[in-house]
N, C-alpha and C. Protein backbone atom coordinates (compact mmCIF):
# COMPACT_ATOMS: atom_id res chain seq x y z
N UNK A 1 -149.42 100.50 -12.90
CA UNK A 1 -148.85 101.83 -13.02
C UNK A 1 -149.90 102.74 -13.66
N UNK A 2 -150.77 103.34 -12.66
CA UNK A 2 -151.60 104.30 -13.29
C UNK A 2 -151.10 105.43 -13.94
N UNK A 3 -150.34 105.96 -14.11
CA UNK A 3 -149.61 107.23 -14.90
C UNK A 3 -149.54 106.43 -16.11
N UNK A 4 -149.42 104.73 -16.82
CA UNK A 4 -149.17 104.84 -18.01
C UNK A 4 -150.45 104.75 -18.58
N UNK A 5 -151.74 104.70 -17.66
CA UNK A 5 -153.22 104.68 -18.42
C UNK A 5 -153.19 105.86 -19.18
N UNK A 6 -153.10 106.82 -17.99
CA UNK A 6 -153.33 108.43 -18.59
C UNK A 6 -152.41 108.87 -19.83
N UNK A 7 -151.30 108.44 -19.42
CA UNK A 7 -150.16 108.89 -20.65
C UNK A 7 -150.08 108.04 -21.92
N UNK A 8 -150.76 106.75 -22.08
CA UNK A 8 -151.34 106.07 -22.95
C UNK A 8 -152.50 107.05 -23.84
N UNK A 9 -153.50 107.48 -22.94
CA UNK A 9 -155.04 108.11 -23.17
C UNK A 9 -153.86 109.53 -24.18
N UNK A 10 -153.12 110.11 -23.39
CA UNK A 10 -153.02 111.02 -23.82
C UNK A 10 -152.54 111.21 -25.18
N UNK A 11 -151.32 110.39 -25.23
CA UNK A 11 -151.00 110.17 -26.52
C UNK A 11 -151.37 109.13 -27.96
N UNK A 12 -152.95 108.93 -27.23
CA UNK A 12 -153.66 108.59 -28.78
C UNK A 12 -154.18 109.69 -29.18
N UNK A 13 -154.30 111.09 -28.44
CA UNK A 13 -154.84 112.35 -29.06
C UNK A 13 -153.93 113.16 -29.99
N UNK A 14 -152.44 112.66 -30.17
CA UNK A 14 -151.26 113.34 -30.86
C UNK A 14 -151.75 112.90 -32.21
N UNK A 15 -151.80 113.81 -33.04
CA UNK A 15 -151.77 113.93 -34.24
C UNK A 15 -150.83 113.00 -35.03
N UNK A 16 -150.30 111.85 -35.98
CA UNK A 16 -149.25 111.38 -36.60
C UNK A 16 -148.49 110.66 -35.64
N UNK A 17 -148.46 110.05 -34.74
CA UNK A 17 -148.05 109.13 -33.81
C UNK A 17 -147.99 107.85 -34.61
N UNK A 18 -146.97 107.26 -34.36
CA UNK A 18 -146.58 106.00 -34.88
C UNK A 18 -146.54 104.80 -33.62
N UNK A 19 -147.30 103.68 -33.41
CA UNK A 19 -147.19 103.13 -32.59
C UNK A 19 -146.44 101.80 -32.48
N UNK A 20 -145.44 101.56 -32.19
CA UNK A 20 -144.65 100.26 -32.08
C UNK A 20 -144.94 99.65 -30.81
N UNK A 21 -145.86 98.22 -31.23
CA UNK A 21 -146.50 97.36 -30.53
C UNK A 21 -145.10 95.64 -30.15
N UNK A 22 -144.88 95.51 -29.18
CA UNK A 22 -143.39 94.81 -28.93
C UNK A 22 -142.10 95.33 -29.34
N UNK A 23 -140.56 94.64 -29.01
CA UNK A 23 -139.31 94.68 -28.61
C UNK A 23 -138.53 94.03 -29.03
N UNK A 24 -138.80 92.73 -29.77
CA UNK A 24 -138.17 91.99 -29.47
C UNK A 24 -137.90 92.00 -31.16
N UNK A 25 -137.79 90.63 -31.54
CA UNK A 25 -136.81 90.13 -32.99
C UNK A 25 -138.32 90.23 -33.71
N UNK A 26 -139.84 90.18 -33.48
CA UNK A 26 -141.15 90.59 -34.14
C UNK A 26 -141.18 92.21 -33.48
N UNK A 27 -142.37 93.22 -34.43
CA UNK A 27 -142.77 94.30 -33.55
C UNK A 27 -144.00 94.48 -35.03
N UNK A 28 -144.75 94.89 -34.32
CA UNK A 28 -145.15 95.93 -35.46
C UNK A 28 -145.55 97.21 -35.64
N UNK A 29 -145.60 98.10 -36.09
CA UNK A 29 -145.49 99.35 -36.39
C UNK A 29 -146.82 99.62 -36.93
N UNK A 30 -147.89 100.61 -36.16
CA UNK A 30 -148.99 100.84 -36.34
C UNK A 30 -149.12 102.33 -36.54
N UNK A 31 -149.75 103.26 -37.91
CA UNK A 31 -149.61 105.05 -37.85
C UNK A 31 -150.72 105.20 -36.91
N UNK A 32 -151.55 106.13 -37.15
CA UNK A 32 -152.57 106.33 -35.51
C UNK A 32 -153.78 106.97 -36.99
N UNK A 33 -153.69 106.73 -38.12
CA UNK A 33 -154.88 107.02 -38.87
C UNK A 33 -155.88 106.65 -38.48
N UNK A 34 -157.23 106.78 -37.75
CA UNK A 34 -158.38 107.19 -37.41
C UNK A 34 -158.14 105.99 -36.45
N UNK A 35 -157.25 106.39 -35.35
CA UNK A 35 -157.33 105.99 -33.79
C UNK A 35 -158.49 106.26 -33.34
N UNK A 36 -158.56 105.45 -31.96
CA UNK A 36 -160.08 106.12 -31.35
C UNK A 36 -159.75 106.26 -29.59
N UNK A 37 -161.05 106.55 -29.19
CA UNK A 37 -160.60 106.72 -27.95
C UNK A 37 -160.31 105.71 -27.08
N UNK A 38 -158.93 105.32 -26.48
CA UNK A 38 -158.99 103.64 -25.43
C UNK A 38 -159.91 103.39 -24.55
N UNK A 39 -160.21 102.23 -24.77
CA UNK A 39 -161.43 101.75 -24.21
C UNK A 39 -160.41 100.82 -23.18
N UNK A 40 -160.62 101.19 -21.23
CA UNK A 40 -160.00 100.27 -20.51
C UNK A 40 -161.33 99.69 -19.34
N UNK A 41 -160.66 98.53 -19.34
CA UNK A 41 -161.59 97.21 -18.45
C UNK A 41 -160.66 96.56 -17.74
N UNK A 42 -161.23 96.19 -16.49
CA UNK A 42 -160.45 95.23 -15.70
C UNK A 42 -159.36 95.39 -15.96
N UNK A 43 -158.45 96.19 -15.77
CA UNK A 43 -157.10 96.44 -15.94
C UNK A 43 -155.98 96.38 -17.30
N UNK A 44 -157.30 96.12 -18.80
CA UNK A 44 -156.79 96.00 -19.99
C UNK A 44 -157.20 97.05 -20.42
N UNK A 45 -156.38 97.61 -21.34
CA UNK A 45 -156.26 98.98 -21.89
C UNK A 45 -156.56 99.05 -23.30
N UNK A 46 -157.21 98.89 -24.52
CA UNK A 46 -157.36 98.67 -26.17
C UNK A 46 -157.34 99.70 -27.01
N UNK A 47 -156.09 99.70 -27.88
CA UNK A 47 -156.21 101.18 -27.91
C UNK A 47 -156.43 100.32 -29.96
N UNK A 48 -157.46 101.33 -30.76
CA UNK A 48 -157.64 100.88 -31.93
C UNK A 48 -157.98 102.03 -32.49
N UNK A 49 -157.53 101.14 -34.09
CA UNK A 49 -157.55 102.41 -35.10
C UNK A 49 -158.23 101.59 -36.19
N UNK A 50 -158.13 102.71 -37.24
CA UNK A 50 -158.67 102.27 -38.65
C UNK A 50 -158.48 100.87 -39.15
N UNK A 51 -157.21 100.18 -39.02
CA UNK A 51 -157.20 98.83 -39.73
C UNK A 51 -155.59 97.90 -38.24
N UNK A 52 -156.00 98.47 -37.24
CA UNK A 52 -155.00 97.67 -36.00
C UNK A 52 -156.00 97.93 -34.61
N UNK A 53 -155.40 97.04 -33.71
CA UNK A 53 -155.47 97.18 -32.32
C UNK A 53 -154.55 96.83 -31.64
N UNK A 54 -154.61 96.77 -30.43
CA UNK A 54 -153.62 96.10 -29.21
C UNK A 54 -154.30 96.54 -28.55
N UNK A 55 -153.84 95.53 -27.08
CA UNK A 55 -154.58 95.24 -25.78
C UNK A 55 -153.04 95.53 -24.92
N UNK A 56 -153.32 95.79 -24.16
CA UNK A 56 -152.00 96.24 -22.65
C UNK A 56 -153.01 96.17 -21.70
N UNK A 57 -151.72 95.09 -20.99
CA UNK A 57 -152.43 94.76 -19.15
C UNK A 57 -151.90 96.42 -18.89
N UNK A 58 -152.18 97.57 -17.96
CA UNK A 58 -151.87 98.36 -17.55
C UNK A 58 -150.80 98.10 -16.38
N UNK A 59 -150.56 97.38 -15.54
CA UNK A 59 -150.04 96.54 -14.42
C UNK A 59 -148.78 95.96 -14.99
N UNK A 60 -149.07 95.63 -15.93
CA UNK A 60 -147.51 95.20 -16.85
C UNK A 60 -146.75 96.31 -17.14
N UNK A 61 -147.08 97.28 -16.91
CA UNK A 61 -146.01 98.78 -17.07
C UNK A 61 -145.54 99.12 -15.94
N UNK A 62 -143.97 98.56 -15.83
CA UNK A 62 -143.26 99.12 -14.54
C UNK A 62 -142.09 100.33 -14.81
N UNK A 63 -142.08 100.31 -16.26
CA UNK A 63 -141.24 101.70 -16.55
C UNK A 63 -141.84 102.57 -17.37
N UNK A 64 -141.33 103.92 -18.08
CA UNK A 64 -141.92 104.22 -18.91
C UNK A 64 -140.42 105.48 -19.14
N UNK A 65 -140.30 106.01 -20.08
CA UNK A 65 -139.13 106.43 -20.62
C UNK A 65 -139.43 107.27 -21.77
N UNK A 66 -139.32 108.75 -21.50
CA UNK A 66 -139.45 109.62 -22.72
C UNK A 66 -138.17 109.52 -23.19
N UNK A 67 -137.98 109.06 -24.69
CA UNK A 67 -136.76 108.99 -24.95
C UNK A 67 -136.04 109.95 -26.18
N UNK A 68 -135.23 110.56 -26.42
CA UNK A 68 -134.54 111.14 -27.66
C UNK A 68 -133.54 109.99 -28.12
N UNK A 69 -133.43 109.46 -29.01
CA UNK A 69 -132.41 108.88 -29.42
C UNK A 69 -131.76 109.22 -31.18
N UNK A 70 -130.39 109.09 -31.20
CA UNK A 70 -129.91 109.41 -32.77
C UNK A 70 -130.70 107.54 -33.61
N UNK A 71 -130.92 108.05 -34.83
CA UNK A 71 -130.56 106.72 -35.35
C UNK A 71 -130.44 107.74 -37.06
N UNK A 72 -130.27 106.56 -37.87
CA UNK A 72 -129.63 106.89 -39.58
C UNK A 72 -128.56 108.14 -39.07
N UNK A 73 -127.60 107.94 -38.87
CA UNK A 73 -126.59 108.87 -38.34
C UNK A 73 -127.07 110.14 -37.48
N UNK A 74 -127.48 111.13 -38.55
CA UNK A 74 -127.34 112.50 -37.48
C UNK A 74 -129.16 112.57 -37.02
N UNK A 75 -129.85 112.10 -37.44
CA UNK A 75 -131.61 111.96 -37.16
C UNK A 75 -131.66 111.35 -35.87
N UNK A 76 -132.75 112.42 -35.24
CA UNK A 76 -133.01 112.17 -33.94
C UNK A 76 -134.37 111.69 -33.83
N UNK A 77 -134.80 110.74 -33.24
CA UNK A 77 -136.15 110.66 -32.79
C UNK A 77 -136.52 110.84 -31.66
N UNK A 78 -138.15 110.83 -31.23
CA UNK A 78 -138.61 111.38 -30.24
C UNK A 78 -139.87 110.06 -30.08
N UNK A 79 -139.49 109.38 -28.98
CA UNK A 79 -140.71 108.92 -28.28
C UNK A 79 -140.75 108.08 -27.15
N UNK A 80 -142.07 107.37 -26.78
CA UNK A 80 -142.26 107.07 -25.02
C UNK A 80 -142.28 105.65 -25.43
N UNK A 81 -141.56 105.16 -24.44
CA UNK A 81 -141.28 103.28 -23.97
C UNK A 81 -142.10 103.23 -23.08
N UNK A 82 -142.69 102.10 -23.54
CA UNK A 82 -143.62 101.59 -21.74
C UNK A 82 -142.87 100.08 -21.91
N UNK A 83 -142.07 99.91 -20.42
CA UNK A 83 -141.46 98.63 -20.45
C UNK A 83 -142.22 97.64 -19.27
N UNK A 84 -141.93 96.58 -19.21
CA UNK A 84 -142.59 95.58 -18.46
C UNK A 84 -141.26 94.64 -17.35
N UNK A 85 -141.58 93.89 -16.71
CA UNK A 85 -140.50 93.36 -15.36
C UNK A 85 -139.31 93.22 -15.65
N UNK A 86 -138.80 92.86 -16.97
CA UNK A 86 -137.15 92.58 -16.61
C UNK A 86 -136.75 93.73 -18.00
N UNK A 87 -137.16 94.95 -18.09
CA UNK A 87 -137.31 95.89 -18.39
C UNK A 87 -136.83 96.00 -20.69
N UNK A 88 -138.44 94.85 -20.68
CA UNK A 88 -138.29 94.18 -22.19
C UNK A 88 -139.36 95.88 -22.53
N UNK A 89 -139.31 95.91 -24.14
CA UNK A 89 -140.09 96.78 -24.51
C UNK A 89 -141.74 96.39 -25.00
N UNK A 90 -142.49 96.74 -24.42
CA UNK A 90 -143.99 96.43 -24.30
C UNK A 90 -144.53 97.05 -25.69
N UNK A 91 -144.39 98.59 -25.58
CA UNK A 91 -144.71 99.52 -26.45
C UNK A 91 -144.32 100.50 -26.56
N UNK A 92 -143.97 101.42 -27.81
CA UNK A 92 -143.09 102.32 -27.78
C UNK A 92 -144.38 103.47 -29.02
N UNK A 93 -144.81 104.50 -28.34
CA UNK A 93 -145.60 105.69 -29.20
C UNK A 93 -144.18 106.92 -29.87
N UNK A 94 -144.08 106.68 -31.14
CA UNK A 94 -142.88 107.81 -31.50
C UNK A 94 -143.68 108.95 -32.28
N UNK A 95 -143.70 110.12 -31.59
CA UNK A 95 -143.54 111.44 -32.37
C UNK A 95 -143.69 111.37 -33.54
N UNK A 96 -144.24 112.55 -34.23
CA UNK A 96 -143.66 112.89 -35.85
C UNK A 96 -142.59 113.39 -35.87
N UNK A 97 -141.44 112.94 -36.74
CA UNK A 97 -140.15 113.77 -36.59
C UNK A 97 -139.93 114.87 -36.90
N UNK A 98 -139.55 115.65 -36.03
CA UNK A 98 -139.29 117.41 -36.36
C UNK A 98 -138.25 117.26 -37.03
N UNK A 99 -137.20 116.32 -38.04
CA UNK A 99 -136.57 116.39 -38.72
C UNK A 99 -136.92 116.07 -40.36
N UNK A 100 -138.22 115.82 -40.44
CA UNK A 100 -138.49 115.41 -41.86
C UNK A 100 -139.66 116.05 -41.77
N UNK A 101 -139.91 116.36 -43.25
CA UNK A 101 -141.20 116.89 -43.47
C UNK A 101 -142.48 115.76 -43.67
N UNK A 102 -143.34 116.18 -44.35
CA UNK A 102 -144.81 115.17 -44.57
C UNK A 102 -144.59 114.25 -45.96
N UNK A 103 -143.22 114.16 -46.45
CA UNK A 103 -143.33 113.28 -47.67
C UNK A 103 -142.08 112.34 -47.23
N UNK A 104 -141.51 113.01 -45.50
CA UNK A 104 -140.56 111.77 -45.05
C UNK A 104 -139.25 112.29 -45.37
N UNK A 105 -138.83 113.52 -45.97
CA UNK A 105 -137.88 113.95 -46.47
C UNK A 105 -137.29 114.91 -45.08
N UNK A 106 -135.42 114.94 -45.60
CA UNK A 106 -135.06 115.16 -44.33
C UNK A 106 -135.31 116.98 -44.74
N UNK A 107 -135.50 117.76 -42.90
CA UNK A 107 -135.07 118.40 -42.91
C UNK A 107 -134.97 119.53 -41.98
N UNK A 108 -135.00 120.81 -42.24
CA UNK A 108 -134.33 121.76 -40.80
C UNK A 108 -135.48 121.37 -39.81
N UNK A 109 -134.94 121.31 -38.29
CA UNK A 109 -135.71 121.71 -37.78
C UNK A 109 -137.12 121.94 -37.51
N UNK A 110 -138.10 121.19 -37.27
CA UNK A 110 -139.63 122.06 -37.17
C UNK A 110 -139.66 122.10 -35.50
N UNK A 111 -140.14 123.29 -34.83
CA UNK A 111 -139.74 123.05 -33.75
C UNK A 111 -141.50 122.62 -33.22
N UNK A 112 -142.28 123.06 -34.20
CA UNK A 112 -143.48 122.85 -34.00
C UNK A 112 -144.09 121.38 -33.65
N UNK A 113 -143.29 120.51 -34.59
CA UNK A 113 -143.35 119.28 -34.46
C UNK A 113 -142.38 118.09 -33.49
N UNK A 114 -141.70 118.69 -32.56
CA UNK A 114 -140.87 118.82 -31.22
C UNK A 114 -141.92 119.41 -29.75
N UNK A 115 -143.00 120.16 -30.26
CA UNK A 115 -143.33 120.78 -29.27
C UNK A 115 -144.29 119.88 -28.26
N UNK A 116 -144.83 118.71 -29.33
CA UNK A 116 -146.05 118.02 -28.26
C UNK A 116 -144.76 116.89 -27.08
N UNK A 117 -143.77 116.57 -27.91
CA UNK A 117 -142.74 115.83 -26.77
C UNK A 117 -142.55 116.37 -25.41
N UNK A 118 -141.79 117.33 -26.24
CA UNK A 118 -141.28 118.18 -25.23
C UNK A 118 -142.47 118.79 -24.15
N UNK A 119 -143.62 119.17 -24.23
CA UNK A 119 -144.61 119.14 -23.26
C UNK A 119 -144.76 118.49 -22.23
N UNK A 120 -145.28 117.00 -22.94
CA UNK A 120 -145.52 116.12 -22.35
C UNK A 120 -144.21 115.63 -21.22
N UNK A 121 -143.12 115.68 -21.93
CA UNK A 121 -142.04 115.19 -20.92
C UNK A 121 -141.77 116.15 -19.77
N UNK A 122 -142.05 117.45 -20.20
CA UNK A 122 -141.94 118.25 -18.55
C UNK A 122 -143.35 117.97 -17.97
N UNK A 123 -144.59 117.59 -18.34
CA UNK A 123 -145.51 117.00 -17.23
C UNK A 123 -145.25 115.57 -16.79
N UNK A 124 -144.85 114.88 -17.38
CA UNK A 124 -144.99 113.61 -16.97
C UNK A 124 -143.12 112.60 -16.36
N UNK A 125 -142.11 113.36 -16.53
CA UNK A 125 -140.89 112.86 -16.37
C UNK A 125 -140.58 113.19 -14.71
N UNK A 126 -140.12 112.30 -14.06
CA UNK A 126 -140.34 112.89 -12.59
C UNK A 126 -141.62 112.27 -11.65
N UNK A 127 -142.45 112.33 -12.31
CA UNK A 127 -143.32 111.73 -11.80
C UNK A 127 -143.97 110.59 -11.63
N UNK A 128 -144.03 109.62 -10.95
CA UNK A 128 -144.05 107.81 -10.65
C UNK A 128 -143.08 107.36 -11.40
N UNK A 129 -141.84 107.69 -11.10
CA UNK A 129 -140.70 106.91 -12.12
C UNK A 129 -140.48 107.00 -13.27
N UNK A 130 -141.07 107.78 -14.04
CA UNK A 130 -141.24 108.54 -15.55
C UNK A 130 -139.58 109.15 -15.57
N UNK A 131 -138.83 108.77 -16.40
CA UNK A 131 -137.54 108.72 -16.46
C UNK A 131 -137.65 110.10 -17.99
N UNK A 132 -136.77 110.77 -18.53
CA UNK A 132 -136.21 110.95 -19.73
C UNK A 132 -134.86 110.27 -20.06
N UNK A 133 -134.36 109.66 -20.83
CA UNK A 133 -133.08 109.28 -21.65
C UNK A 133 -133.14 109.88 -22.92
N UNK A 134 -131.55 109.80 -23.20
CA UNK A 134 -131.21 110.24 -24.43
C UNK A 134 -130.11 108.94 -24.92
N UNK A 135 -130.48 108.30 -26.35
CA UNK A 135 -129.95 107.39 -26.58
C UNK A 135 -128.95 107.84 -27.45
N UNK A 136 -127.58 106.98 -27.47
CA UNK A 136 -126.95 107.14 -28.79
C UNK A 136 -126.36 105.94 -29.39
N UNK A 137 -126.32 105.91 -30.24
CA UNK A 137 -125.54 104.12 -30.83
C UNK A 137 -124.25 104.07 -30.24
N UNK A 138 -124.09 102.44 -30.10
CA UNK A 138 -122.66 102.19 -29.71
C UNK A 138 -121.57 102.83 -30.97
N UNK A 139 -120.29 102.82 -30.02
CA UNK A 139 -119.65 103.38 -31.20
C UNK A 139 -119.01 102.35 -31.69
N UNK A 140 -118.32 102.51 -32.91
CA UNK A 140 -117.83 100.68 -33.63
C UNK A 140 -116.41 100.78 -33.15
C-alpha cells in the first residue's frame, strides 16, 4: 500500500506526534523527540528517533484509518491506524491533543492543534481505501 509510505513520511514531520508501535495485550508508545527522516529499502520502512525505532513491511498495510475517538469520558483523540490482514493494529501515529495543553492539562479547545489532522484527513481519506471513523466506547 503505497499511500501508507507517503502518509507514514508525512507524519514524522508533525510536530509532538506520539507513536504507538503494535495492538495487541504489548504496544509501546514512542513521543517523536528528535525523529528523523524514514529511511525505506526493499519494501521496509524505519522510522527513528532520539532513543526508539521500528521497522514496517510497507505491504503489510492493507488499511489505514484517520480516526477521532472519545476516551477518559468527554476527551477526544485524534489519530491514524495502519492495520495489517485480519485487520490487527500495526501502528497507530496520535496527534497532540487539542484538548490539553503542554503540561497535559485539560482544556478548551485549541483549534490550532486539530488543524494538522484535520488537513491531512481531507487529503488523504478517500483515497486507496483511506477510511475516516469516529470511535466511541461501548456503552455499559
Amino acid at each position: 500500500m503505497e499511500i501508507a509510505l507517503d502518509l507514514i513520511k508525512e507524519l514524522t514531520k508533525e510536530d509532538g506526534m506520539m507513536w504507538v508501535v503494535g495492538g495487541g495485550p504489548v504496544v509501546s508508545e514512542n513521543d517523536s523527540k528528535g525523529i528523523k527522516e524514514p529511511e525505506y529499502h526493499e519494501g521496509s520502512l524505519t522510522v527513528e528517533a532520539d532513543n526508539w525505532h521500528f521497522h514496517i513491511m510497507i505491504n503489510d498495510v492493507t488499511g489505514i484509518q484517520f480516526v477521532e475517538s472519545e476516551s477518559h469520558g468527554d476527551l477526544l483523540t485524534y489519530y491514524v491506524r495502519f492495520s495489517g490482514d485480519n485487520e490487527e493494529t500495526l501502528l497507530r501515529g496520535y496527534f497532540p491533543n487539542p484538548y490539553l495543553d503542554d503540561e497535559f492539562n485539560r482544556t478548551e479547545l485549541q483549534p490550532n492543534r486539530l488543524k494538522a489532522f484535520t488537513d491531512m484527513r481531507e487529503r488523504y481519506v478517500d483515497r486507496d481505501g483511506v477510511i475516516f471513523v469516529r470511535r466511541t466506547p461501548p456503552a455499559n
